[in-house]
N, C-alpha and C. Protein backbone atom coordinates (compact mmCIF):
# COMPACT_ATOMS: atom_id res chain seq x y z
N UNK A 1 166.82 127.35 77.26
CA UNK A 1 166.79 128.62 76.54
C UNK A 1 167.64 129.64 77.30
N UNK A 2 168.66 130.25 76.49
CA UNK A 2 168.99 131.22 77.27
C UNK A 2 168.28 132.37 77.71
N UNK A 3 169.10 133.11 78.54
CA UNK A 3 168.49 134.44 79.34
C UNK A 3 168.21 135.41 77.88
N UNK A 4 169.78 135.40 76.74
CA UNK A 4 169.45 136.08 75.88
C UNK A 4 168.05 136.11 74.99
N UNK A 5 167.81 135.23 74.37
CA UNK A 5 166.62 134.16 73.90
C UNK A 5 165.73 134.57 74.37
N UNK A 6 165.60 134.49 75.68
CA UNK A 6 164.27 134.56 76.06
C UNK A 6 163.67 136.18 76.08
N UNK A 7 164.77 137.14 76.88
CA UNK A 7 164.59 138.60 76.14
C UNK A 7 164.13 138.59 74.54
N UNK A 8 164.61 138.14 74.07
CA UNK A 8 164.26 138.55 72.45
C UNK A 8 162.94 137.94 72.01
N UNK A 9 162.73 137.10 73.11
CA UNK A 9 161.19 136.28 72.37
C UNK A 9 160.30 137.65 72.81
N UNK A 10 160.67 137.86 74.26
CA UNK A 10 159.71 138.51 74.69
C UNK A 10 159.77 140.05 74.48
N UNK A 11 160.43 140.43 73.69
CA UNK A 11 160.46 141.32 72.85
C UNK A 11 159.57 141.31 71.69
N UNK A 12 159.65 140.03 71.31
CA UNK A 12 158.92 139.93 70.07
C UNK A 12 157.70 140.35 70.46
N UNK A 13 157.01 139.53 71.33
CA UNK A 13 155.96 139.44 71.95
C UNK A 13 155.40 140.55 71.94
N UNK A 14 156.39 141.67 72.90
CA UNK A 14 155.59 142.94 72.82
C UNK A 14 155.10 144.07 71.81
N UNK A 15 156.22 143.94 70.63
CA UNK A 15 156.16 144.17 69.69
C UNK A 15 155.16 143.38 68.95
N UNK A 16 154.30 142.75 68.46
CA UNK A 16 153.37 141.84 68.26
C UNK A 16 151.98 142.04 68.78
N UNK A 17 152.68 142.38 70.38
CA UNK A 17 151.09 142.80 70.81
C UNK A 17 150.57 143.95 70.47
N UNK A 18 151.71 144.96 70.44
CA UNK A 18 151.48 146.89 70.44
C UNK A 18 150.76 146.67 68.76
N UNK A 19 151.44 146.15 68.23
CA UNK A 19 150.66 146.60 66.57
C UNK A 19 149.19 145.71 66.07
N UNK A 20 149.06 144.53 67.13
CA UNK A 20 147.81 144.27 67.48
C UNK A 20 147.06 144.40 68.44
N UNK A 21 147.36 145.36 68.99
CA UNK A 21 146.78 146.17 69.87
C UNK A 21 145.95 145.15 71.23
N UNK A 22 146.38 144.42 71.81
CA UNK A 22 146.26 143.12 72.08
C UNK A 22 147.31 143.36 73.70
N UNK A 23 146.61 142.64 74.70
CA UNK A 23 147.37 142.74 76.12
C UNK A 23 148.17 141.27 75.98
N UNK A 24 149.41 141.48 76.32
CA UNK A 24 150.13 140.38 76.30
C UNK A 24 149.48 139.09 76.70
N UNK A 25 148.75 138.57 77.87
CA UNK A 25 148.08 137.59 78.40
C UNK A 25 146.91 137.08 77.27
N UNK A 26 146.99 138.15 76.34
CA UNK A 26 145.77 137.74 75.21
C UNK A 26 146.09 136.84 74.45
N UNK A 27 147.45 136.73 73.90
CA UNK A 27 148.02 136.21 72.85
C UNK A 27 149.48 135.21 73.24
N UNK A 28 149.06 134.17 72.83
CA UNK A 28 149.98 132.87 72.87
C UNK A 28 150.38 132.46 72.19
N UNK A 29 151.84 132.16 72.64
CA UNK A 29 152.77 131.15 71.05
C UNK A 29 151.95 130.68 70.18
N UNK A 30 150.94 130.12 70.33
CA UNK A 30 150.42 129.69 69.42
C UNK A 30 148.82 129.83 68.91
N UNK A 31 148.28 130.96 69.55
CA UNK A 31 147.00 131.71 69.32
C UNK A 31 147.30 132.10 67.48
N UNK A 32 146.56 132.44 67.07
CA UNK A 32 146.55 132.19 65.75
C UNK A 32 146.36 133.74 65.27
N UNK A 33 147.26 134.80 64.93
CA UNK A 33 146.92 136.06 64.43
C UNK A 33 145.93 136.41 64.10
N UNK A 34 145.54 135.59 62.55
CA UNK A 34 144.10 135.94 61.93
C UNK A 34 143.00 135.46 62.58
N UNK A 35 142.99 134.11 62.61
CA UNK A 35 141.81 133.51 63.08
C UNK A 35 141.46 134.07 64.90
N UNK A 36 142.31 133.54 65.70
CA UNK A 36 142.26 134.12 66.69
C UNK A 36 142.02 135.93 67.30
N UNK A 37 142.99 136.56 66.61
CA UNK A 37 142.80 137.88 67.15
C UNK A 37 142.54 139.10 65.94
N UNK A 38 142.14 138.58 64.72
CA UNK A 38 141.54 138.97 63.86
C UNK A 38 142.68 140.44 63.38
N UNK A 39 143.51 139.63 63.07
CA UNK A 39 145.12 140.41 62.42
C UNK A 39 144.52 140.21 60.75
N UNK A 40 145.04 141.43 60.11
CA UNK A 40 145.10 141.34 58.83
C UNK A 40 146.39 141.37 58.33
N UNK A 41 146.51 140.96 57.05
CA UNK A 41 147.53 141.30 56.12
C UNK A 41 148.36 142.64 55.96
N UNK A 42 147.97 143.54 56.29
CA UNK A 42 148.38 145.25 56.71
C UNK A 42 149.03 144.93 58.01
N UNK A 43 148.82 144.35 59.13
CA UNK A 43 149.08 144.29 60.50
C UNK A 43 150.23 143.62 60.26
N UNK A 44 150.13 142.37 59.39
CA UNK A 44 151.48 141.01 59.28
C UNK A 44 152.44 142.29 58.91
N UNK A 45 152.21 142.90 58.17
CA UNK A 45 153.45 143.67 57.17
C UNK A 45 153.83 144.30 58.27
N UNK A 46 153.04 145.15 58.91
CA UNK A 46 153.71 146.08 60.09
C UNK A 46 154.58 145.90 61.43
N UNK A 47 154.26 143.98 61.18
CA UNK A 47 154.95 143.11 62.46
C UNK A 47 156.07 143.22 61.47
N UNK A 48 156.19 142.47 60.19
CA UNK A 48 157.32 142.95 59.89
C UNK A 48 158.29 143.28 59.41
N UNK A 49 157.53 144.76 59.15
CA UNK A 49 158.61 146.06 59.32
C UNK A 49 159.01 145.90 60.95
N UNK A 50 158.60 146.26 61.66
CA UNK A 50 158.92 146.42 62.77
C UNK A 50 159.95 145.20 63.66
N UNK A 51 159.82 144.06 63.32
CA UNK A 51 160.68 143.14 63.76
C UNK A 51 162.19 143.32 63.01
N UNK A 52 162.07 143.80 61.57
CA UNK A 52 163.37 144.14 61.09
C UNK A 52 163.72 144.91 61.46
N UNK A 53 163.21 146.63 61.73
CA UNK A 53 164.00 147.58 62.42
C UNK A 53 164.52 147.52 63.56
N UNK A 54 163.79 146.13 64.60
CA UNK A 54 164.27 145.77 65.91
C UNK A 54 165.58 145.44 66.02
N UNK A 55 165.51 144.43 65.18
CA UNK A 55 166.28 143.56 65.32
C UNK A 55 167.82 143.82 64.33
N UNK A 56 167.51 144.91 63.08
CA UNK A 56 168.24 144.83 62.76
C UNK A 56 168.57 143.98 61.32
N UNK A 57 167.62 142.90 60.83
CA UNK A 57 167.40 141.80 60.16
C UNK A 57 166.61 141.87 58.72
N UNK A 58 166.54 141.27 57.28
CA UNK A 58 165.66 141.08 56.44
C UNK A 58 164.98 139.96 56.80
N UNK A 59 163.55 139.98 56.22
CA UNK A 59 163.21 139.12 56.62
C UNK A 59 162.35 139.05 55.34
N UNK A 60 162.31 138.02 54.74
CA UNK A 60 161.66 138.07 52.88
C UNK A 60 159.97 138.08 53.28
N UNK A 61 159.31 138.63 52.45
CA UNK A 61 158.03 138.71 52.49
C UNK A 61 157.03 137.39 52.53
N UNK A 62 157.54 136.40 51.87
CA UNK A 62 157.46 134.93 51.79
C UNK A 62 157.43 134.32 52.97
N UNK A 63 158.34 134.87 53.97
CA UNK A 63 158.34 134.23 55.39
C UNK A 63 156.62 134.67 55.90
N UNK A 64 155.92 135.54 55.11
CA UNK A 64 154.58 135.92 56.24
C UNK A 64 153.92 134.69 56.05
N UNK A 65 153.80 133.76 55.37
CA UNK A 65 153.08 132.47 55.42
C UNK A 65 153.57 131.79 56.68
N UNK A 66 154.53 131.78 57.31
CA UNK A 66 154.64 131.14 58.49
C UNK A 66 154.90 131.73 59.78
N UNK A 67 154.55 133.35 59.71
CA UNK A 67 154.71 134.21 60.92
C UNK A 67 152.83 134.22 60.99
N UNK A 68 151.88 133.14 61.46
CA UNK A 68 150.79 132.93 62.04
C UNK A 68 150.57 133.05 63.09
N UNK A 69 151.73 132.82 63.93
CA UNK A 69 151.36 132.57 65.61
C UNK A 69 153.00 132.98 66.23
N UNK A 70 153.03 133.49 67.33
CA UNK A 70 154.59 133.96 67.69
C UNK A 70 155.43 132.75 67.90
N UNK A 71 155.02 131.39 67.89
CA UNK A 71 155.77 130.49 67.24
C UNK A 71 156.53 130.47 66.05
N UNK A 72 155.74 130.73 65.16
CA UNK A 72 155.98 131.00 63.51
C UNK A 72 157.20 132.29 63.80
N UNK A 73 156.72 133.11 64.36
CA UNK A 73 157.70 134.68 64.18
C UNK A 73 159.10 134.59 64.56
N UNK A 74 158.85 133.57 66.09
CA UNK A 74 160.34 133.42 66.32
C UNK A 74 160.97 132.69 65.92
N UNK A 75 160.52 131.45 65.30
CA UNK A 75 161.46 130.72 64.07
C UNK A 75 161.83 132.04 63.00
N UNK A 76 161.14 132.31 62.41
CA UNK A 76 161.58 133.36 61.35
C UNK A 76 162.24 134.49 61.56
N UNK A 77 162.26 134.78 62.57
CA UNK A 77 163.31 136.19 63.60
C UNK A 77 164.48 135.62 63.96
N UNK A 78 164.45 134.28 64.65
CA UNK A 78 165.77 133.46 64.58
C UNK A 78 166.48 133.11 63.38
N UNK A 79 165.78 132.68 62.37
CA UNK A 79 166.69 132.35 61.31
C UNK A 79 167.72 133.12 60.88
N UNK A 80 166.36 134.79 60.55
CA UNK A 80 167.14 135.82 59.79
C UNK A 80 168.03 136.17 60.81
N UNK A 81 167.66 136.24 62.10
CA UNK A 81 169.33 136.79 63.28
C UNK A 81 170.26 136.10 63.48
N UNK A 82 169.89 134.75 62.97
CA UNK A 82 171.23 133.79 63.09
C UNK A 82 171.18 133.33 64.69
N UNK A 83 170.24 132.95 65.25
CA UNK A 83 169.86 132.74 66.60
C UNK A 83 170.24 130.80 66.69
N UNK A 84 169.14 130.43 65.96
CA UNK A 84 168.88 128.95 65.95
C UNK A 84 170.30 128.17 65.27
């Protein structure tokens, strides 16, 4: 992974944590938004809005079925940035 890459994950990350209000060490690639840290549907939307204004990117509303876990987000943040 590059140096770039890895900034941007962990960007994501923080961004992710601030709007779930959540300490980074709380939440893992693959901790589960809803089930795990009890994210709603209002919260998904606000990840992202906020990952598009980051980044710069659309990202279709359709993608929130697979932004579950910051696994899910950074596939879908990569796609739309043209990363992967």
């Amino acid at each position: 992974m590059t140096a770039a890459l890895t900034e941007q994950k962990s960007r994501i990350k923080e961004i992710v944590c601030e709007i779930l209000e959540l300490e980074e060490d709380e939440v893992t690639d693959t901790s589960l938004f809803l089930e795990d840290h009890a994210a709603d549907s209002l919260r998904a939307i606000e990840i992202l809005a906020s990952l598009e204004k980051t980044f710069k990117i659309v990202i279709d509303q359709e993608e929130l079925a697979r932004m579950v876990n910051l696994n899910g987000v950074y596939e879908v943040v990569g796609e739309a940035a043209g990363w992967n």
